[in-house]
PDB file of N, CA and C in Angstrom:
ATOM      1  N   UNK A   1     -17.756 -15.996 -40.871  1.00  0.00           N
ATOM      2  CA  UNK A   1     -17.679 -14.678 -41.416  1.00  0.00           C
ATOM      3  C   UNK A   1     -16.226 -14.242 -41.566  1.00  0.00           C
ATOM      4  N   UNK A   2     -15.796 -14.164 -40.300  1.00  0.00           N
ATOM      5  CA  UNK A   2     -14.090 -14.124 -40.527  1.00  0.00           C
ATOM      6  C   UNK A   2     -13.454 -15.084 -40.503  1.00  0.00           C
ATOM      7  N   UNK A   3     -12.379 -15.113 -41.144  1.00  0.00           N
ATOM      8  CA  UNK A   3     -11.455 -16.486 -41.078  1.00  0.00           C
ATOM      9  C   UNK A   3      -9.997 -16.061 -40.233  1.00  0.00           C
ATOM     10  N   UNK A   4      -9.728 -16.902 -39.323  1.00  0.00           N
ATOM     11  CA  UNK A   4      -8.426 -16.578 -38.754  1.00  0.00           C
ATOM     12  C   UNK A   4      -7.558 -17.688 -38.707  1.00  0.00           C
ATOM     13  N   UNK A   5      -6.186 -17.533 -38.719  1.00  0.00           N
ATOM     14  CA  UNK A   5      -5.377 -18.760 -38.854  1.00  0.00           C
ATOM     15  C   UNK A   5      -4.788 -18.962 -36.906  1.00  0.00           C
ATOM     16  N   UNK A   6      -5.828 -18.327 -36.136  1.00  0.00           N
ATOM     17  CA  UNK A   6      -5.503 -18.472 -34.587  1.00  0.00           C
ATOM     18  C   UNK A   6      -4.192 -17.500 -33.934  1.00  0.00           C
ATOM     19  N   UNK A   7      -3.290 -17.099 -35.013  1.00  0.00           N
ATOM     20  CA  UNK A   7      -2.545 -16.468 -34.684  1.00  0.00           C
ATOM     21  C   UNK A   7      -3.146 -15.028 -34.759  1.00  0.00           C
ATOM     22  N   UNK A   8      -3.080 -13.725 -33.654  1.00  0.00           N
ATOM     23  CA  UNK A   8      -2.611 -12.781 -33.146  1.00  0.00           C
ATOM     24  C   UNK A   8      -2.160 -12.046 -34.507  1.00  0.00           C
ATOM     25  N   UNK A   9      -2.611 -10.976 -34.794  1.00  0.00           N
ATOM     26  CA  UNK A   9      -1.559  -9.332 -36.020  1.00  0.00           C
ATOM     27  C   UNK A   9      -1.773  -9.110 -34.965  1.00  0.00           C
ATOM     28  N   UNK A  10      -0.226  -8.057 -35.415  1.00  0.00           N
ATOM     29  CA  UNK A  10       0.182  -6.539 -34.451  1.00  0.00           C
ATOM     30  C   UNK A  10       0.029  -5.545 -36.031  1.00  0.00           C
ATOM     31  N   UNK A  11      -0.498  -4.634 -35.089  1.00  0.00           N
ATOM     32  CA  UNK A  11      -0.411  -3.316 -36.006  1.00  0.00           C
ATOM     33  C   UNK A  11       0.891  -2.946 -35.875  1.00  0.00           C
ATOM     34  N   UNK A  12       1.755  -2.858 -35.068  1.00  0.00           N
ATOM     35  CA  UNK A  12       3.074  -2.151 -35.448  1.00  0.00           C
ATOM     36  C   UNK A  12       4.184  -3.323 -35.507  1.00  0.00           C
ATOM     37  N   UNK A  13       5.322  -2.740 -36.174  1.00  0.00           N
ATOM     38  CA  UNK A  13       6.049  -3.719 -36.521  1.00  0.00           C
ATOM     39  C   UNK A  13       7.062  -3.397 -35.185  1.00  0.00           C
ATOM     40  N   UNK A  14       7.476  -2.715 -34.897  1.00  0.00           N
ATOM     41  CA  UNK A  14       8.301  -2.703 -33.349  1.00  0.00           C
ATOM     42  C   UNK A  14       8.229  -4.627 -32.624  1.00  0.00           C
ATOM     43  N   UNK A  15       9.390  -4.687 -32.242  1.00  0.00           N
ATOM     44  CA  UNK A  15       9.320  -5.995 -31.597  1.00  0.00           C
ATOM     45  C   UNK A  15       8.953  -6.010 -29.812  1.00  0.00           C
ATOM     46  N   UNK A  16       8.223  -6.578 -29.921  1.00  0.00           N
ATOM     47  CA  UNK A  16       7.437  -6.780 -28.184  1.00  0.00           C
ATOM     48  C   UNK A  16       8.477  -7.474 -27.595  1.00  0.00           C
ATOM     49  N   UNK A  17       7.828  -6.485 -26.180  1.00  0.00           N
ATOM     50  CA  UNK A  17       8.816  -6.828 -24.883  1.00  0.00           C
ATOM     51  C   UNK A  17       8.363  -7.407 -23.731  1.00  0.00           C
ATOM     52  N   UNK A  18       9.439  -8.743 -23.597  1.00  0.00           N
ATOM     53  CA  UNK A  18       8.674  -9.434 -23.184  1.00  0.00           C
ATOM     54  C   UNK A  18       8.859  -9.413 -21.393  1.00  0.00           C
ATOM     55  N   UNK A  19       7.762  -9.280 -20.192  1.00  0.00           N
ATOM     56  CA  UNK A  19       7.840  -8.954 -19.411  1.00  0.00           C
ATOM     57  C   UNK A  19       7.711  -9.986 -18.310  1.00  0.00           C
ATOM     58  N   UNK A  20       8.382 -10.253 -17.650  1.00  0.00           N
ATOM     59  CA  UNK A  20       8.598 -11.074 -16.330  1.00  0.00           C
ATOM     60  C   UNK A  20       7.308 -11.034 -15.422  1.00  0.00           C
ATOM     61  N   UNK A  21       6.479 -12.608 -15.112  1.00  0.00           N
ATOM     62  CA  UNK A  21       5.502 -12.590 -14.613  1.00  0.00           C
ATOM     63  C   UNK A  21       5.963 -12.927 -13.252  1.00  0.00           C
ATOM     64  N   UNK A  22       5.577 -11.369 -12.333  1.00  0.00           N
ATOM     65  CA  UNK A  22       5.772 -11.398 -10.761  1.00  0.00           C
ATOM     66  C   UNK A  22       4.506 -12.071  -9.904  1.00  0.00           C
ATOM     67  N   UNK A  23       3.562 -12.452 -10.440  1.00  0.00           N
ATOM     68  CA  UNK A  23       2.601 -12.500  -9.574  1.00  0.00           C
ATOM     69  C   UNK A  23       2.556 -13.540  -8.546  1.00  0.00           C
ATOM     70  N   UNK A  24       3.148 -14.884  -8.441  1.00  0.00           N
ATOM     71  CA  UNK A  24       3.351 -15.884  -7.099  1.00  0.00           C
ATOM     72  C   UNK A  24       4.234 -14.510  -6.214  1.00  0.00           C
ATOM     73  N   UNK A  25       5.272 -14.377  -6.382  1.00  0.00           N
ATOM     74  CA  UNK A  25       5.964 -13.107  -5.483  1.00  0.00           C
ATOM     75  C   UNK A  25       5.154 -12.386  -4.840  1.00  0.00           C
ATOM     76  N   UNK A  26       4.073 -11.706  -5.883  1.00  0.00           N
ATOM     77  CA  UNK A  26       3.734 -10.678  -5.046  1.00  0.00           C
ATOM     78  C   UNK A  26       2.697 -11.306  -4.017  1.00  0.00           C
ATOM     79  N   UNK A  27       2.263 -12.475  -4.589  1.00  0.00           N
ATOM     80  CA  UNK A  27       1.271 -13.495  -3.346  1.00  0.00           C
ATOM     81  C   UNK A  27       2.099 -14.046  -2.355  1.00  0.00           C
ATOM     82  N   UNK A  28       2.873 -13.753  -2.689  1.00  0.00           N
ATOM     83  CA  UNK A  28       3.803 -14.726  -1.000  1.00  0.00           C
ATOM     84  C   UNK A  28       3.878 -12.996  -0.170  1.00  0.00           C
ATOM     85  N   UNK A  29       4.360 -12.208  -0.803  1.00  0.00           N
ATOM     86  CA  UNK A  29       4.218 -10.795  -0.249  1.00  0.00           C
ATOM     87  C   UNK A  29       3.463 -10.279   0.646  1.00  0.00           C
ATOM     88  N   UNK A  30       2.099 -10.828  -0.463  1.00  0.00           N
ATOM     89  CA  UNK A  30       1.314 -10.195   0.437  1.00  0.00           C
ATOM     90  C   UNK A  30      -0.094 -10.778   1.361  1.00  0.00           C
ATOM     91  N   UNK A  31       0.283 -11.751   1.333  1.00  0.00           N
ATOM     92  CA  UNK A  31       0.206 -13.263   1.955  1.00  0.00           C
ATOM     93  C   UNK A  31       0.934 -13.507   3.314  1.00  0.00           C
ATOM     94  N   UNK A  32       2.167 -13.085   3.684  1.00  0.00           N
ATOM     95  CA  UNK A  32       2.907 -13.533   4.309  1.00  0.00           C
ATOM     96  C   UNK A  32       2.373 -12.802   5.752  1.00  0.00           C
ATOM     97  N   UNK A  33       2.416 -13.876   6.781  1.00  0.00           N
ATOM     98  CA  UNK A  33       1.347 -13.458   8.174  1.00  0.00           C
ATOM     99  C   UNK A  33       2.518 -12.710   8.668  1.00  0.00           C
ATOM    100  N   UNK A  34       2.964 -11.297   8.562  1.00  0.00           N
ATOM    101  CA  UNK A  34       3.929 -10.603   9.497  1.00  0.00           C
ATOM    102  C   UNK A  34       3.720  -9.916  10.203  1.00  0.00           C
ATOM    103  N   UNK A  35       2.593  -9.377  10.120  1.00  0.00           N
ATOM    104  CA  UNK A  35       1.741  -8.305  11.019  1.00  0.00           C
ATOM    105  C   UNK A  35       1.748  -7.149  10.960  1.00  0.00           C
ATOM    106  N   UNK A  36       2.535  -7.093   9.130  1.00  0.00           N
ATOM    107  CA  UNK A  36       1.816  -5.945   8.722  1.00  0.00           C
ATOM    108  C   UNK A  36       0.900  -5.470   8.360  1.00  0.00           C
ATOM    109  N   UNK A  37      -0.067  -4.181   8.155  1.00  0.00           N
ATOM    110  CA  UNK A  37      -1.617  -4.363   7.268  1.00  0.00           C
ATOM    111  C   UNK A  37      -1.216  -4.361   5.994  1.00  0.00           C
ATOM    112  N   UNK A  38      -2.014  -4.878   5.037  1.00  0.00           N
ATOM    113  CA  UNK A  38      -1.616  -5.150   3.951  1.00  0.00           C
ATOM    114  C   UNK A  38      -1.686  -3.802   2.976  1.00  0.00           C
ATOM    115  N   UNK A  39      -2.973  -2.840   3.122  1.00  0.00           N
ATOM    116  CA  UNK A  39      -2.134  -1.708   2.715  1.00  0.00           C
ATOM    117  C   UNK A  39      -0.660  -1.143   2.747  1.00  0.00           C
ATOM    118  N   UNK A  40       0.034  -1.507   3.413  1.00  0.00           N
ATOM    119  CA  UNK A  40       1.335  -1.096   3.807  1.00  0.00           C
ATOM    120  C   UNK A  40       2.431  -2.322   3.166  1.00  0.00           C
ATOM    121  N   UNK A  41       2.218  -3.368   2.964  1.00  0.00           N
ATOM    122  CA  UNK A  41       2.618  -4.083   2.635  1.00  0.00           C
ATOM    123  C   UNK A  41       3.884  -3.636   1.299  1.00  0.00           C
ATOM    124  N   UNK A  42       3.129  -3.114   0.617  1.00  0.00           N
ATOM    125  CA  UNK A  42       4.034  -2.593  -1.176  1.00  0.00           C
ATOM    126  C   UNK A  42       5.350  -1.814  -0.720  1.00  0.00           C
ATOM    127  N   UNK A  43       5.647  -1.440   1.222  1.00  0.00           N
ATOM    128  CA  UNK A  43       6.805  -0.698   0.692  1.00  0.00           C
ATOM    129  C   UNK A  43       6.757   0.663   1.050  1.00  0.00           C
ATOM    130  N   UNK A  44       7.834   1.455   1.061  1.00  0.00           N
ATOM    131  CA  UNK A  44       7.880   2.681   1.272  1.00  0.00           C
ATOM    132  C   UNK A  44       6.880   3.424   0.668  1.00  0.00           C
ATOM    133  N   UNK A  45       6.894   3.135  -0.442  1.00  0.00           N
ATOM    134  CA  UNK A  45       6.010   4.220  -1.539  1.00  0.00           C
ATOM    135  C   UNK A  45       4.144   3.924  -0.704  1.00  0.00           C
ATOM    136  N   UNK A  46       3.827   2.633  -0.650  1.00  0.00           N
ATOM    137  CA  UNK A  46       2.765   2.732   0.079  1.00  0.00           C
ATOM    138  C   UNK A  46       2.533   3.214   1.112  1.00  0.00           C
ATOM    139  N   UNK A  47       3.916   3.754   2.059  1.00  0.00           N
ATOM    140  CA  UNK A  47       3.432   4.235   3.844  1.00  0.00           C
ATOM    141  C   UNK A  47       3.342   5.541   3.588  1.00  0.00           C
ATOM    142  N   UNK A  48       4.406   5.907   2.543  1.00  0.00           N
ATOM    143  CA  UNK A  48       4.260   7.594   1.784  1.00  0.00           C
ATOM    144  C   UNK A  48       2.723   7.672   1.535  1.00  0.00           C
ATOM    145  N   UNK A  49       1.866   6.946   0.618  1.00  0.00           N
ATOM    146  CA  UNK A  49       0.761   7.567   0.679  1.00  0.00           C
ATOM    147  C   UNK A  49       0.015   7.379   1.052  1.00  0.00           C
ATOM    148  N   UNK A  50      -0.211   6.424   2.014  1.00  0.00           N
ATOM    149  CA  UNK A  50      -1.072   6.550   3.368  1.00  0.00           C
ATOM    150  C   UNK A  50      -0.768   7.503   4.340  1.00  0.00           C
ATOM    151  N   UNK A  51       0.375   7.866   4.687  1.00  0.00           N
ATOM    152  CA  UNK A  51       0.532   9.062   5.211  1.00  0.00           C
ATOM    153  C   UNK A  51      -0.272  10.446   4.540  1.00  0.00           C
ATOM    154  N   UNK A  52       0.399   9.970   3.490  1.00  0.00           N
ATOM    155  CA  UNK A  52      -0.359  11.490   2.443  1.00  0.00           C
ATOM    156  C   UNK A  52      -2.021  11.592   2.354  1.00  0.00           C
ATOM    157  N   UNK A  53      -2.690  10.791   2.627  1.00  0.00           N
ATOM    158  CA  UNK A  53      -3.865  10.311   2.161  1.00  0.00           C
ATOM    159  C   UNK A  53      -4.381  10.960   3.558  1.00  0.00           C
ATOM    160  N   UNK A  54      -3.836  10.186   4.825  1.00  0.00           N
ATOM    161  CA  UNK A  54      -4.401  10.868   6.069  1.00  0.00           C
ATOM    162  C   UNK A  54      -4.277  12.234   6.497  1.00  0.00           C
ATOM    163  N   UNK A  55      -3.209  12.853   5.700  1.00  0.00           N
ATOM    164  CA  UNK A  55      -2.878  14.165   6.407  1.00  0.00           C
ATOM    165  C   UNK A  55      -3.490  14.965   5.435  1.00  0.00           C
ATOM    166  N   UNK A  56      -4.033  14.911   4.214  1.00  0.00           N
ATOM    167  CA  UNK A  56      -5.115  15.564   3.438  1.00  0.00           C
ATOM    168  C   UNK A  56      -6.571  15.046   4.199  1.00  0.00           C
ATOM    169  N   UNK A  57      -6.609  14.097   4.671  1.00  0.00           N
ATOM    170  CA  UNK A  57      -7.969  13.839   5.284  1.00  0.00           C
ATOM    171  C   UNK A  57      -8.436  14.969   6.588  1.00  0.00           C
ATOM    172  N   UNK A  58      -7.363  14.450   7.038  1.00  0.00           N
ATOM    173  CA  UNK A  58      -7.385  15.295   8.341  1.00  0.00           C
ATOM    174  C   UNK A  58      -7.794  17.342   8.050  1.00  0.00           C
ATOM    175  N   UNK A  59      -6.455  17.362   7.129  1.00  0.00           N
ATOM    176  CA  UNK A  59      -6.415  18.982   7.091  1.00  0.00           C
ATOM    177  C   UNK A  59      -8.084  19.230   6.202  1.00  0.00           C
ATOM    178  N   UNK A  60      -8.453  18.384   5.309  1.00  0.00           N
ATOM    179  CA  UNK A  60      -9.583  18.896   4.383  1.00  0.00           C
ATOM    180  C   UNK A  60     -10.966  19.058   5.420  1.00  0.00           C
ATOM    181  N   UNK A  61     -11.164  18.003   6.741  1.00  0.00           N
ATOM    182  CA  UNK A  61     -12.088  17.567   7.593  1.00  0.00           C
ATOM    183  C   UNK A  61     -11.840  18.880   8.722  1.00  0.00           C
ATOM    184  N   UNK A  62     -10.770  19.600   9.006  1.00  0.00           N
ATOM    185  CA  UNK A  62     -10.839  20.657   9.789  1.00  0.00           C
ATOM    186  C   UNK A  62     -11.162  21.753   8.581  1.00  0.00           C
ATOM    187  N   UNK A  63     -10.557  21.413   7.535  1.00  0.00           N
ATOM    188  CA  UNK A  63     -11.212  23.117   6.894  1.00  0.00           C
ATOM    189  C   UNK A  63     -12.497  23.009   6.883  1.00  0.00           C
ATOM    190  N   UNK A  64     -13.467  21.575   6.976  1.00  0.00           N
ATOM    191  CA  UNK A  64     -14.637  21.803   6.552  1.00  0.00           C
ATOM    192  C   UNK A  64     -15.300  22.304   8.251  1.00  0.00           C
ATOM    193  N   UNK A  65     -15.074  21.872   9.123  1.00  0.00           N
ATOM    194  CA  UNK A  65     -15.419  22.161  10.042  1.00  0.00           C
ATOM    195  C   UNK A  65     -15.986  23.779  10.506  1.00  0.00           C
ATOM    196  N   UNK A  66     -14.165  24.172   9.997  1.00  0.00           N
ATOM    197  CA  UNK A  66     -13.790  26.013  10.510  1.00  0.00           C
ATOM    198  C   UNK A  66     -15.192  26.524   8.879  1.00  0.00           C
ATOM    199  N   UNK A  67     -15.347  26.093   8.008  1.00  0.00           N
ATOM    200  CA  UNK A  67     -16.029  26.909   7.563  1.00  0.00           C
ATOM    201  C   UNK A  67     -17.334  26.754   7.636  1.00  0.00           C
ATOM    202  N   UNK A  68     -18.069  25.844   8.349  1.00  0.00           N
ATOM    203  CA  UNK A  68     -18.902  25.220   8.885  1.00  0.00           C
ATOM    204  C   UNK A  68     -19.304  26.416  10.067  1.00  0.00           C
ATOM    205  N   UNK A  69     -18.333  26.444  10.722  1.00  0.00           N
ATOM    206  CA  UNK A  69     -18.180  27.664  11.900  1.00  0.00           C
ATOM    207  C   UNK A  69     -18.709  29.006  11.295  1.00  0.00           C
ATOM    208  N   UNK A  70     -18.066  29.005  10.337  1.00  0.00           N
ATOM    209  CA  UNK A  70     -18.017  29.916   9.625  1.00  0.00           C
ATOM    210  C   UNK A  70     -18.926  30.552   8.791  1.00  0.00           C
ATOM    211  N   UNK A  71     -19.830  29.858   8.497  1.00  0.00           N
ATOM    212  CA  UNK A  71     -21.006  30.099   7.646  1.00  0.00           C
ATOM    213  C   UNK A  71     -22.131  30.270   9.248  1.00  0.00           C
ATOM    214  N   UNK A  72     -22.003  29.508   9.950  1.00  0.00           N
ATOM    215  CA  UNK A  72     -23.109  29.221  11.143  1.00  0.00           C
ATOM    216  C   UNK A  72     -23.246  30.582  11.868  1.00  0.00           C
ATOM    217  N   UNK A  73     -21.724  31.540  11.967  1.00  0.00           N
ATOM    218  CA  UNK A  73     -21.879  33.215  12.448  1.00  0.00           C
ATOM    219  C   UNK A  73     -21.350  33.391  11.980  1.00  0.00           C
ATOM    220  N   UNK A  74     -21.975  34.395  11.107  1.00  0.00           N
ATOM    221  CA  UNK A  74     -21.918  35.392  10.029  1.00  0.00           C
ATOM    222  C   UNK A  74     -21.584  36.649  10.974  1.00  0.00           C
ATOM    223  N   UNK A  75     -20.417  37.383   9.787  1.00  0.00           N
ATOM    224  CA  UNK A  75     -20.139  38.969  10.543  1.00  0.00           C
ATOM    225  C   UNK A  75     -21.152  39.754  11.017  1.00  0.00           C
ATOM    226  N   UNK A  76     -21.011  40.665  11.644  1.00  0.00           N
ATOM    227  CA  UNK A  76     -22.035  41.376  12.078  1.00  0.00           C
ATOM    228  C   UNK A  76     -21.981  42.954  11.896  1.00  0.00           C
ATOM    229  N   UNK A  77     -22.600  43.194  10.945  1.00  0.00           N
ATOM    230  CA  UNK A  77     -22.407  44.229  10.093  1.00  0.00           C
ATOM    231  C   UNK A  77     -22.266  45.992  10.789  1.00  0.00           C
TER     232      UNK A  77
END
């Protein structure tokens, strides 16, 4: 039905950029027995949001609590 000559069109004429394949790196990375957890592994930016991740856990799990409280006694009119 279609005929192709195996080669790939680009719709735009802009010239492609060509990008450096990290991936053995990032397997020795994150591979490597150091005794870190591997969430943590990527680096600052990953302990940043595991931090961030727990301290929204935490604060969202006490608000639910206090309004939990909160709904359970009602003012008393």
């Amino acid at each position: 039905l279609y005929k192709s000559d195996g080669n790939p069109r680009t719709i735009s004429s802009s010239a492609r950029r060509q990008v450096d394949n990290m991936v053995k790196e990032k397997q020795k990375l994150f591979q490597a027995n150091n005794g870190i957890p591997v969430h943590l592994k990527g680096g600052a930016k990953d302990a940043i949001l595991y931090r961030l991740t727990m301290a929204l856990t935490v604060f969202g799990s006490g608000f639910v609590v206090y309004e939990l409280l909160n709904a359970a006694m009602p003012k008393k009119a």
